[in-house]
PDB file of N, CA and C in Angstrom:
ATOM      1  N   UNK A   1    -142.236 112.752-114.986  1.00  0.00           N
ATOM      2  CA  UNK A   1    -142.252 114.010-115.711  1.00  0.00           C
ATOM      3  C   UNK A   1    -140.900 114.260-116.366  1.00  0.00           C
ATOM      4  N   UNK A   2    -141.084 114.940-117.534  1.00  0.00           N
ATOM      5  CA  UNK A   2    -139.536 115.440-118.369  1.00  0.00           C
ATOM      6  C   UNK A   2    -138.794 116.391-117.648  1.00  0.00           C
ATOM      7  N   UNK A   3    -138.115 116.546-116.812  1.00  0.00           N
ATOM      8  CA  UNK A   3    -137.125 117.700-116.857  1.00  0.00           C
ATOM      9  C   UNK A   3    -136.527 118.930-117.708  1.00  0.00           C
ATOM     10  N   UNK A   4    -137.520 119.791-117.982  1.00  0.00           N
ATOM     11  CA  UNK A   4    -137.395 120.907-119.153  1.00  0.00           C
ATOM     12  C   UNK A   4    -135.825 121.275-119.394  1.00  0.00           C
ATOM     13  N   UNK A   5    -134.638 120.722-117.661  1.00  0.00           N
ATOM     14  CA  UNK A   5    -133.048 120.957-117.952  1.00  0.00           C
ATOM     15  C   UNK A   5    -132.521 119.703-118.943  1.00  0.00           C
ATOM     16  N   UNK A   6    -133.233 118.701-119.344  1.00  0.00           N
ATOM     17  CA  UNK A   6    -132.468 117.444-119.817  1.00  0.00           C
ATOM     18  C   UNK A   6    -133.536 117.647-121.349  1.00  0.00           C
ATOM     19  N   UNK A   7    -133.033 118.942-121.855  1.00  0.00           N
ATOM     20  CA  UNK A   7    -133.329 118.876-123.260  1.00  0.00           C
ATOM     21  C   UNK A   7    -132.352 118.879-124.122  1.00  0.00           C
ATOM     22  N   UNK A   8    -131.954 117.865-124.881  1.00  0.00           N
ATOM     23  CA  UNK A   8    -130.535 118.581-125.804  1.00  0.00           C
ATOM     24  C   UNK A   8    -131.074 117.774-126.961  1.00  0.00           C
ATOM     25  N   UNK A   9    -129.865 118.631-127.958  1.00  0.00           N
ATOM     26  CA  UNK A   9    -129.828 117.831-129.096  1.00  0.00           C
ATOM     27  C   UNK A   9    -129.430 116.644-129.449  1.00  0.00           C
ATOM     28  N   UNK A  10    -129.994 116.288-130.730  1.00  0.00           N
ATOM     29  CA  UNK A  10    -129.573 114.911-131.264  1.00  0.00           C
ATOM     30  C   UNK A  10    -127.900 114.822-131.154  1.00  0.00           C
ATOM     31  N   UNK A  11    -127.275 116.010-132.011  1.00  0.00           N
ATOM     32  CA  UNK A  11    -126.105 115.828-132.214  1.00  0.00           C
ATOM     33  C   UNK A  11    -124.781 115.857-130.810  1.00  0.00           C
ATOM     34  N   UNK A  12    -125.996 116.696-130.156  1.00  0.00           N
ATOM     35  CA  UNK A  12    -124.902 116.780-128.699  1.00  0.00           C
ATOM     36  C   UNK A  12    -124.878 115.238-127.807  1.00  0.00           C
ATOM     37  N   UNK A  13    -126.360 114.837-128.135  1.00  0.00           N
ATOM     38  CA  UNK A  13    -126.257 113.334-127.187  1.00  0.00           C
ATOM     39  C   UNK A  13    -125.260 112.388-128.463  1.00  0.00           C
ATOM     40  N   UNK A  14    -125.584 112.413-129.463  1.00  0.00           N
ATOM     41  CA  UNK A  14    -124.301 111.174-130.170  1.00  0.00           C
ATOM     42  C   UNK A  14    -122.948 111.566-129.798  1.00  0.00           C
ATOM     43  N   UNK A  15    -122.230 113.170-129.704  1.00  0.00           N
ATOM     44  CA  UNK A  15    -121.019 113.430-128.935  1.00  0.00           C
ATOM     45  C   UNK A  15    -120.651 112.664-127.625  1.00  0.00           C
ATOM     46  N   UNK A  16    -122.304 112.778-126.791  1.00  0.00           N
ATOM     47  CA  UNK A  16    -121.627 112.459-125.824  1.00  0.00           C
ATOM     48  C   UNK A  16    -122.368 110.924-125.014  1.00  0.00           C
ATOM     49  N   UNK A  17    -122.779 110.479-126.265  1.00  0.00           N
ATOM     50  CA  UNK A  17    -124.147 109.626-125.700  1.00  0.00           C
ATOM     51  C   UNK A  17    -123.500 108.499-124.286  1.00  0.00           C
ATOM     52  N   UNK A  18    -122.405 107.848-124.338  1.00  0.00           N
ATOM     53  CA  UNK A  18    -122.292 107.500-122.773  1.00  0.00           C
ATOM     54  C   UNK A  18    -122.342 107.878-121.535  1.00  0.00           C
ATOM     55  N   UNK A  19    -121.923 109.325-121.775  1.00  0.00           N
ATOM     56  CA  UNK A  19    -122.422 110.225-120.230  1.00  0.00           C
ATOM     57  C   UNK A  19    -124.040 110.493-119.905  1.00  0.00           C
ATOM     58  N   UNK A  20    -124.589 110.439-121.146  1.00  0.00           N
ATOM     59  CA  UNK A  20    -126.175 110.268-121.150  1.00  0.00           C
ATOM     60  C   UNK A  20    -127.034 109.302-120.517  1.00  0.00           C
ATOM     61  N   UNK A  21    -126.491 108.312-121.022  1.00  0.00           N
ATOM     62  CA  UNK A  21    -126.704 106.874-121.014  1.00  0.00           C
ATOM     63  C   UNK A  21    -127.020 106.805-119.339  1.00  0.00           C
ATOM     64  N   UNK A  22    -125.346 107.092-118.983  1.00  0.00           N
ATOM     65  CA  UNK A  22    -125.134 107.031-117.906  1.00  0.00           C
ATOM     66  C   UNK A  22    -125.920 107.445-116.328  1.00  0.00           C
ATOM     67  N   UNK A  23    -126.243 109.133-117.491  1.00  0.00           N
ATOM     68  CA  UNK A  23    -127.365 109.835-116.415  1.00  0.00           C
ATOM     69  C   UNK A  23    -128.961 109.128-116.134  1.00  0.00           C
ATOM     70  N   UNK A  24    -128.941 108.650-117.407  1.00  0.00           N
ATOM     71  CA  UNK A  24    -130.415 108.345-117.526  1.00  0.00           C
ATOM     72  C   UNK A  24    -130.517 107.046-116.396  1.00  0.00           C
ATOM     73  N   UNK A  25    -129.629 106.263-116.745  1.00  0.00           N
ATOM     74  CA  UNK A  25    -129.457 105.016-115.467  1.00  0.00           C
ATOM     75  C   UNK A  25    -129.867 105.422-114.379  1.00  0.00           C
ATOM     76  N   UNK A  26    -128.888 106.510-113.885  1.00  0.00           N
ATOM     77  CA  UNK A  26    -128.920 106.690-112.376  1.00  0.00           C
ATOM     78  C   UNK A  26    -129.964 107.504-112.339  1.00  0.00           C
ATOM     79  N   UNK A  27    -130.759 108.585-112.717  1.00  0.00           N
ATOM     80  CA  UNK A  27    -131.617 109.101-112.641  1.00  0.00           C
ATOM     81  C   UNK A  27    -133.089 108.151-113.041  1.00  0.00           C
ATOM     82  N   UNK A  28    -133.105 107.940-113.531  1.00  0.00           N
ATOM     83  CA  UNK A  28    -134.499 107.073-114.306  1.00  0.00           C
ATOM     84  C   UNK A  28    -134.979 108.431-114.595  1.00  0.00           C
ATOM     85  N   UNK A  29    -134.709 109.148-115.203  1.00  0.00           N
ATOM     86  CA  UNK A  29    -135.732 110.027-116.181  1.00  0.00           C
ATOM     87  C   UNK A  29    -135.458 110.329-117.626  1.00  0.00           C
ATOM     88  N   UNK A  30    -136.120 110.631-118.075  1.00  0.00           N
ATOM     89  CA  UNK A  30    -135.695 110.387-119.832  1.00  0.00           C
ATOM     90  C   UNK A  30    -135.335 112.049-120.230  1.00  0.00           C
ATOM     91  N   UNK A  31    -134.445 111.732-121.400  1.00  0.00           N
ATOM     92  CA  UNK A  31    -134.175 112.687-122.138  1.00  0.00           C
ATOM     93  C   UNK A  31    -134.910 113.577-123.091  1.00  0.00           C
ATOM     94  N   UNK A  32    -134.537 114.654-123.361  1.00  0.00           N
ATOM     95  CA  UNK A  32    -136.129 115.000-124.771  1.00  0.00           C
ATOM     96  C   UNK A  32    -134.818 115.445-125.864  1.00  0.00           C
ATOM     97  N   UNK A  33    -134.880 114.895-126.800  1.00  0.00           N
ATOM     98  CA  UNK A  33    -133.839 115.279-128.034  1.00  0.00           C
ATOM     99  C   UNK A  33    -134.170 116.181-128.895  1.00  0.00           C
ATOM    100  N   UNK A  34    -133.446 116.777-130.067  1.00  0.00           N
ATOM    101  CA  UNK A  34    -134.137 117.468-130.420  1.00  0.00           C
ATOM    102  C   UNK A  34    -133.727 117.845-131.939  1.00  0.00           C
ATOM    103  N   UNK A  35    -134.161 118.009-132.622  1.00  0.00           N
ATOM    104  CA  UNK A  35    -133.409 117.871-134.108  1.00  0.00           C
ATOM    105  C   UNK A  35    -134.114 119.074-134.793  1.00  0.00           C
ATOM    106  N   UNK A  36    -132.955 120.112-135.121  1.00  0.00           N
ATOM    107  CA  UNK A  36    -133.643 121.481-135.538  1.00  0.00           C
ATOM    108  C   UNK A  36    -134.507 121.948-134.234  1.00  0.00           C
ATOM    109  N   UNK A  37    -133.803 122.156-133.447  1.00  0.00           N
ATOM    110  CA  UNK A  37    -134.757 123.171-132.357  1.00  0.00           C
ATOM    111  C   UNK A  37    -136.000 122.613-131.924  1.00  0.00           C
ATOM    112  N   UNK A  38    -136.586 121.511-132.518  1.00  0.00           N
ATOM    113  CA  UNK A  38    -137.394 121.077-132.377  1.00  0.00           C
ATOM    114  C   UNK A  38    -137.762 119.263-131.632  1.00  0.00           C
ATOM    115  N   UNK A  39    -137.943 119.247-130.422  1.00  0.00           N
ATOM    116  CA  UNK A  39    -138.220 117.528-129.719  1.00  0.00           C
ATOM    117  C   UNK A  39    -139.173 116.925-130.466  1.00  0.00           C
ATOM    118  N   UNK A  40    -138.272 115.863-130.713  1.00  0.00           N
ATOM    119  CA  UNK A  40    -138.140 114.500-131.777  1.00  0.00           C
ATOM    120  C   UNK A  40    -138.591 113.718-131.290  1.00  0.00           C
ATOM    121  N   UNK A  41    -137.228 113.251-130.381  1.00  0.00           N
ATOM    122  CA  UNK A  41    -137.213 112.038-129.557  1.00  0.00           C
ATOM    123  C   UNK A  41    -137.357 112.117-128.259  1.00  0.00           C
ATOM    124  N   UNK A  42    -138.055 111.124-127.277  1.00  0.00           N
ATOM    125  CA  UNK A  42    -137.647 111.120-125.824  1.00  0.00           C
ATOM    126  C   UNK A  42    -136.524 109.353-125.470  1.00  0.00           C
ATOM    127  N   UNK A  43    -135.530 109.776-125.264  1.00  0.00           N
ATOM    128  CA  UNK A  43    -134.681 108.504-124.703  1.00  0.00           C
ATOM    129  C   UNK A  43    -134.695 108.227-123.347  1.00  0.00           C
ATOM    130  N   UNK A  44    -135.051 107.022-123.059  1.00  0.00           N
ATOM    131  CA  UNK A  44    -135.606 106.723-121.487  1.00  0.00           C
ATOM    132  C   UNK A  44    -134.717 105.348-121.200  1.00  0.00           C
ATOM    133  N   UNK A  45    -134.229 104.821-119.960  1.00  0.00           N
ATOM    134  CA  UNK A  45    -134.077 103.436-119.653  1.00  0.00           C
ATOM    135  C   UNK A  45    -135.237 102.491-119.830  1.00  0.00           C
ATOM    136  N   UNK A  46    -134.767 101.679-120.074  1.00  0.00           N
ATOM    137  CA  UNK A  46    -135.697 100.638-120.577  1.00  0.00           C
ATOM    138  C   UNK A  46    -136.063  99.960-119.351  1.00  0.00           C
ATOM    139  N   UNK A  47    -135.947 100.274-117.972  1.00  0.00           N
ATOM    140  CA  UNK A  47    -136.506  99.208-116.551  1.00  0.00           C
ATOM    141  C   UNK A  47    -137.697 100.484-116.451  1.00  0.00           C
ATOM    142  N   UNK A  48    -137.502 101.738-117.168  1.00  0.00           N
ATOM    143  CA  UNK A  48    -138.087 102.640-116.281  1.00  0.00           C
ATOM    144  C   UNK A  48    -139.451 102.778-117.881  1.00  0.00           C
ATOM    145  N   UNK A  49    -139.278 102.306-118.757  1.00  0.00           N
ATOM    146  CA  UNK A  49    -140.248 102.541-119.897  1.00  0.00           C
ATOM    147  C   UNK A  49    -140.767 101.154-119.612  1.00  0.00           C
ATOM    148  N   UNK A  50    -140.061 100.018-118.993  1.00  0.00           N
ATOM    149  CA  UNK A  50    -141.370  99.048-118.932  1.00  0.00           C
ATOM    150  C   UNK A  50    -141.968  99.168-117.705  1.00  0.00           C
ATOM    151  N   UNK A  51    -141.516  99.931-116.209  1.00  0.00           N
ATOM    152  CA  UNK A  51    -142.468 100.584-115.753  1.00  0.00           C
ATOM    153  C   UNK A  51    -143.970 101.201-115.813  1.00  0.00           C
ATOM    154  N   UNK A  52    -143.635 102.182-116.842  1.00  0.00           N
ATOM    155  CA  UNK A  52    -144.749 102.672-117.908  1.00  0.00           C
ATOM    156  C   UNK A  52    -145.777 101.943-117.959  1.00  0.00           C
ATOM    157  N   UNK A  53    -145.064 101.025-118.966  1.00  0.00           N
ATOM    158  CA  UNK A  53    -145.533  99.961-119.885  1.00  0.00           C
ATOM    159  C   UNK A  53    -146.854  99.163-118.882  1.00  0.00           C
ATOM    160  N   UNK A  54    -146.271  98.656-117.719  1.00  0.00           N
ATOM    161  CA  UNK A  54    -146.898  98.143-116.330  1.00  0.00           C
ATOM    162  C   UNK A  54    -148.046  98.841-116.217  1.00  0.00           C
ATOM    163  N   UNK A  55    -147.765 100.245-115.900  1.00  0.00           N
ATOM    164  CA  UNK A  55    -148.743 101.193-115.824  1.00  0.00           C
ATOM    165  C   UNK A  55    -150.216 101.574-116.384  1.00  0.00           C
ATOM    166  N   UNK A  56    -149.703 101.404-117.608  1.00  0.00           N
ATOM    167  CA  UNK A  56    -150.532 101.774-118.682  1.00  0.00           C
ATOM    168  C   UNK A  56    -151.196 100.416-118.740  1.00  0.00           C
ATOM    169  N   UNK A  57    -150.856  99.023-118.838  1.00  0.00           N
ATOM    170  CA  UNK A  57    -151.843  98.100-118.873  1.00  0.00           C
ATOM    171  C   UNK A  57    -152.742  98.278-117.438  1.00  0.00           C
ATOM    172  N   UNK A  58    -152.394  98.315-116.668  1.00  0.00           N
ATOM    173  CA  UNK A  58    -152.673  98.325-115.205  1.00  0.00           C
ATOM    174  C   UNK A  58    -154.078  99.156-115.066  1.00  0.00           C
ATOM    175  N   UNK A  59    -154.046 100.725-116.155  1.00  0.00           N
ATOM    176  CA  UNK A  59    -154.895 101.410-115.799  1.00  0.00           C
ATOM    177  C   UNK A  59    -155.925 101.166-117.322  1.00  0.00           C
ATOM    178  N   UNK A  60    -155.132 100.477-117.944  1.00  0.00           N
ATOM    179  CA  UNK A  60    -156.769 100.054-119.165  1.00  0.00           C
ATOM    180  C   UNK A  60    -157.605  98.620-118.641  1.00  0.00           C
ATOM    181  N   UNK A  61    -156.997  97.810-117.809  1.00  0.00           N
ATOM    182  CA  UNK A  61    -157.509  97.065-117.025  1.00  0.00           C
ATOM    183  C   UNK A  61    -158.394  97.651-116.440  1.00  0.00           C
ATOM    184  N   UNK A  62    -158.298  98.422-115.525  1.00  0.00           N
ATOM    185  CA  UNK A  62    -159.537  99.298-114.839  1.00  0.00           C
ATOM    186  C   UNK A  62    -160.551  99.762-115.329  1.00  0.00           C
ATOM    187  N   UNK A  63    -159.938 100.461-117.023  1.00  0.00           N
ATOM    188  CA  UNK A  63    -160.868 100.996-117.514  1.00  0.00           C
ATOM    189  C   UNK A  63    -161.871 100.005-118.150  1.00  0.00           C
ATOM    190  N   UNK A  64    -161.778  99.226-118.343  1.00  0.00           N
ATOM    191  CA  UNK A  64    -162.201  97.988-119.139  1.00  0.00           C
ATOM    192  C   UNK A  64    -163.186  97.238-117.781  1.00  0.00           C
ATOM    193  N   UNK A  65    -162.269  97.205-116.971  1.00  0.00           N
ATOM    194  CA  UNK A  65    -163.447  96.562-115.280  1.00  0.00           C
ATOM    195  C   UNK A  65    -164.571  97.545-115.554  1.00  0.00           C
ATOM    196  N   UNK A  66    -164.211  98.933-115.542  1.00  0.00           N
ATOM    197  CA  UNK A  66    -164.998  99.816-115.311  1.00  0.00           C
ATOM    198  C   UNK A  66    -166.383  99.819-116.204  1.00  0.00           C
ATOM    199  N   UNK A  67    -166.077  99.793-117.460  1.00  0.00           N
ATOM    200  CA  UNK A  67    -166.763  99.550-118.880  1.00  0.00           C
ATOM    201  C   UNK A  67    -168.066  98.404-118.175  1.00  0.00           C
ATOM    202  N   UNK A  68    -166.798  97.823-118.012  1.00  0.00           N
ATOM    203  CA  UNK A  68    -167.854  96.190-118.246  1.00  0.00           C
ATOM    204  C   UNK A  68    -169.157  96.514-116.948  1.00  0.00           C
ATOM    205  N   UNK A  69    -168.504  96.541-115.966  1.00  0.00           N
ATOM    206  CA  UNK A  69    -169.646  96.990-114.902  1.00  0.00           C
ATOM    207  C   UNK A  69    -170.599  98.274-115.460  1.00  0.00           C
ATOM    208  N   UNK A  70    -170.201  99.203-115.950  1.00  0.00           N
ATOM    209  CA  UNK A  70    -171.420 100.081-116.213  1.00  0.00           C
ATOM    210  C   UNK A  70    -172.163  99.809-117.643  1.00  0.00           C
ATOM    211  N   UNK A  71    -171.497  98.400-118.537  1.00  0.00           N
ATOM    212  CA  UNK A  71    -172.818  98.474-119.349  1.00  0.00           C
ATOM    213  C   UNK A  71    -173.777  97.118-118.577  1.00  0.00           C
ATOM    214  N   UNK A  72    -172.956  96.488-118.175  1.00  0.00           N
ATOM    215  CA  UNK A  72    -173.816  95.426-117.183  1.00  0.00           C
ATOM    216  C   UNK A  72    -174.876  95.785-116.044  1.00  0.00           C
ATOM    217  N   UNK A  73    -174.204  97.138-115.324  1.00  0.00           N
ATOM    218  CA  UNK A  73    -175.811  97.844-114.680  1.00  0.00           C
ATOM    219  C   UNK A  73    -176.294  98.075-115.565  1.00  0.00           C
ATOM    220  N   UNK A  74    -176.083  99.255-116.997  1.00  0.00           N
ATOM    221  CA  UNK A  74    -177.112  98.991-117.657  1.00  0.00           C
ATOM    222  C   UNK A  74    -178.020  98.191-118.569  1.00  0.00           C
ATOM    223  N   UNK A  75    -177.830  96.919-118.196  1.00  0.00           N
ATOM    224  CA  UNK A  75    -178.777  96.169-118.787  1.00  0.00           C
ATOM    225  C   UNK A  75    -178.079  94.864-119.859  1.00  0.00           C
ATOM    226  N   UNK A  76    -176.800  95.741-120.673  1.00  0.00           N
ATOM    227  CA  UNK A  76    -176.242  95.127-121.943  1.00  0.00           C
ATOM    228  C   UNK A  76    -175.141  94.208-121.788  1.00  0.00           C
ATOM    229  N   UNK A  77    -175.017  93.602-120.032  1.00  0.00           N
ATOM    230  CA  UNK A  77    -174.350  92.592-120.126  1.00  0.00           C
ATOM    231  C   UNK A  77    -175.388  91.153-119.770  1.00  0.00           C
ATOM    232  N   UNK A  78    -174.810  89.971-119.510  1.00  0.00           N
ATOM    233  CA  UNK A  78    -175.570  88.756-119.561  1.00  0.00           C
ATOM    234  C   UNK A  78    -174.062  88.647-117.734  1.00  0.00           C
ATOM    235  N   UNK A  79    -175.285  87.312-116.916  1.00  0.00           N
ATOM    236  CA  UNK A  79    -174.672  86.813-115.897  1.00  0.00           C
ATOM    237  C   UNK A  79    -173.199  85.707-116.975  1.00  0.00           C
ATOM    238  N   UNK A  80    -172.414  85.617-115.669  1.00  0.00           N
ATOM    239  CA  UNK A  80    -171.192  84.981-116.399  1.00  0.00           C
ATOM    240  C   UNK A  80    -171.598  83.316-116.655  1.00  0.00           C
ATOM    241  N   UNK A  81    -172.546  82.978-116.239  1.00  0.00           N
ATOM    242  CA  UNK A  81    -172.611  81.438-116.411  1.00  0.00           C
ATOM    243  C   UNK A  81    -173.427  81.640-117.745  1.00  0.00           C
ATOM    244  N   UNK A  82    -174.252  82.469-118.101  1.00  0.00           N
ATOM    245  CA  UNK A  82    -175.045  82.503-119.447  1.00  0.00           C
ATOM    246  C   UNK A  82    -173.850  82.301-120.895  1.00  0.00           C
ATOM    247  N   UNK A  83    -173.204  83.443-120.561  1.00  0.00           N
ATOM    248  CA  UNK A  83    -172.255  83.663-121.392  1.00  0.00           C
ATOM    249  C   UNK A  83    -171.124  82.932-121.362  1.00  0.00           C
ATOM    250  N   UNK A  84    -170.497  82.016-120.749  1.00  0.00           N
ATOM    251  CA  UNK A  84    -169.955  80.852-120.510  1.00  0.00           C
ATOM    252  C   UNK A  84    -170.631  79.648-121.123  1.00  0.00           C
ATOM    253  N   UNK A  85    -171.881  79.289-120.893  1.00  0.00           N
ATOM    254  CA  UNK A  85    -172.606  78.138-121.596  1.00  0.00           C
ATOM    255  C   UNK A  85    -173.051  78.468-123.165  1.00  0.00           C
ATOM    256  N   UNK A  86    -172.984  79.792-123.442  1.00  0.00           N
ATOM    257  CA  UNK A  86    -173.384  80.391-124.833  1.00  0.00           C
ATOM    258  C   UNK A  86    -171.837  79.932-125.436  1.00  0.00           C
ATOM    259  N   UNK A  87    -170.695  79.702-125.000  1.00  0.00           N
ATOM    260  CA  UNK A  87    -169.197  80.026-125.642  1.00  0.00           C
ATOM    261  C   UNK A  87    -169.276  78.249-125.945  1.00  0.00           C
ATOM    262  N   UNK A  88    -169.430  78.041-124.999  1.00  0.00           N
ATOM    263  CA  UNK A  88    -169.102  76.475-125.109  1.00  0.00           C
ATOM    264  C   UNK A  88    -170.092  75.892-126.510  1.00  0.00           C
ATOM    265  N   UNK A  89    -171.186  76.335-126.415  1.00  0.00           N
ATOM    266  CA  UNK A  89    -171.961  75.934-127.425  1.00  0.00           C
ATOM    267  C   UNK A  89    -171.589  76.254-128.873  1.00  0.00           C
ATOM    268  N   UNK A  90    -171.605  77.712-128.659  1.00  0.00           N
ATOM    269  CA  UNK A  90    -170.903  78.323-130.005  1.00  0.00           C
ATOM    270  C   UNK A  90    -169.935  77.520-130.686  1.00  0.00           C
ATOM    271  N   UNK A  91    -168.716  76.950-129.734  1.00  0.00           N
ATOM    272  CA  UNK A  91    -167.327  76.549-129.871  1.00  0.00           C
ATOM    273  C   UNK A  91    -167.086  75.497-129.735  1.00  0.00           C
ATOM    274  N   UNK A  92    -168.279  74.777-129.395  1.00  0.00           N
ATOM    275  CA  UNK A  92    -168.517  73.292-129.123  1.00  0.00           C
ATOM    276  C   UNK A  92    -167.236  72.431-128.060  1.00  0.00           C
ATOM    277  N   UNK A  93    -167.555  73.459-127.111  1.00  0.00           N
ATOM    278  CA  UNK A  93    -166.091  73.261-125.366  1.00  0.00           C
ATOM    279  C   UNK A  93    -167.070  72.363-124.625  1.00  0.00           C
ATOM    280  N   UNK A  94    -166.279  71.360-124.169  1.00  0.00           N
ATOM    281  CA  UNK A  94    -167.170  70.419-123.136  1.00  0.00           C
ATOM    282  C   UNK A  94    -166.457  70.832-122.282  1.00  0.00           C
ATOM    283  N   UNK A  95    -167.366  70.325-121.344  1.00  0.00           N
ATOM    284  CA  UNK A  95    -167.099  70.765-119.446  1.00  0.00           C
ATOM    285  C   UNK A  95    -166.220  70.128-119.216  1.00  0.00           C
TER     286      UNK A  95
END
């Protein structure tokens, strides 16, 4: 989650962007920037955005397991050896 206290501006983090830097390290939480009163940017460590990154594949994987099993109960998938011997043919793959 963002920390609604680690909002600043663009111009205040380029003043002081190594003490930033710095926080963001030791904290792992990201910054929200802000240009005209208004959040722009979020600046995050990069161990802690490919975290994320982990995350987010992790849970479209599921969603995608999930998919596949409920159109396969309903009816609109094929067993895996069908569709395996259909690829090879298509693609002309020997065993």
């Amino acid at each position: 989650m963002i920390n609604l206290k680690d909002i600043h501006s663009l111009t205040e983090f380029q003043r002081n962007a190594k003490q930033y830097v710095k926080q963001i390290k030791e904290t792992q939480q990201p910054l929200v920037l802000t240009v005209n009163g208004k959040a722009e940017v979020v600046v995050q460590d990069a161990i802690a955005y490919q975290e994320i990154l982990k995350r987010l594949e992790y849970v479209e994987s599921v969603l995608a397991i999930r998919q596949g099993i409920t159109e396969f109960e309903s009816g609109e998938g094929k067993p895996a050896r069908t569709a395996l011997e259909e690829l090879r043919k298509n693609y002309d793959i020997s065993r």
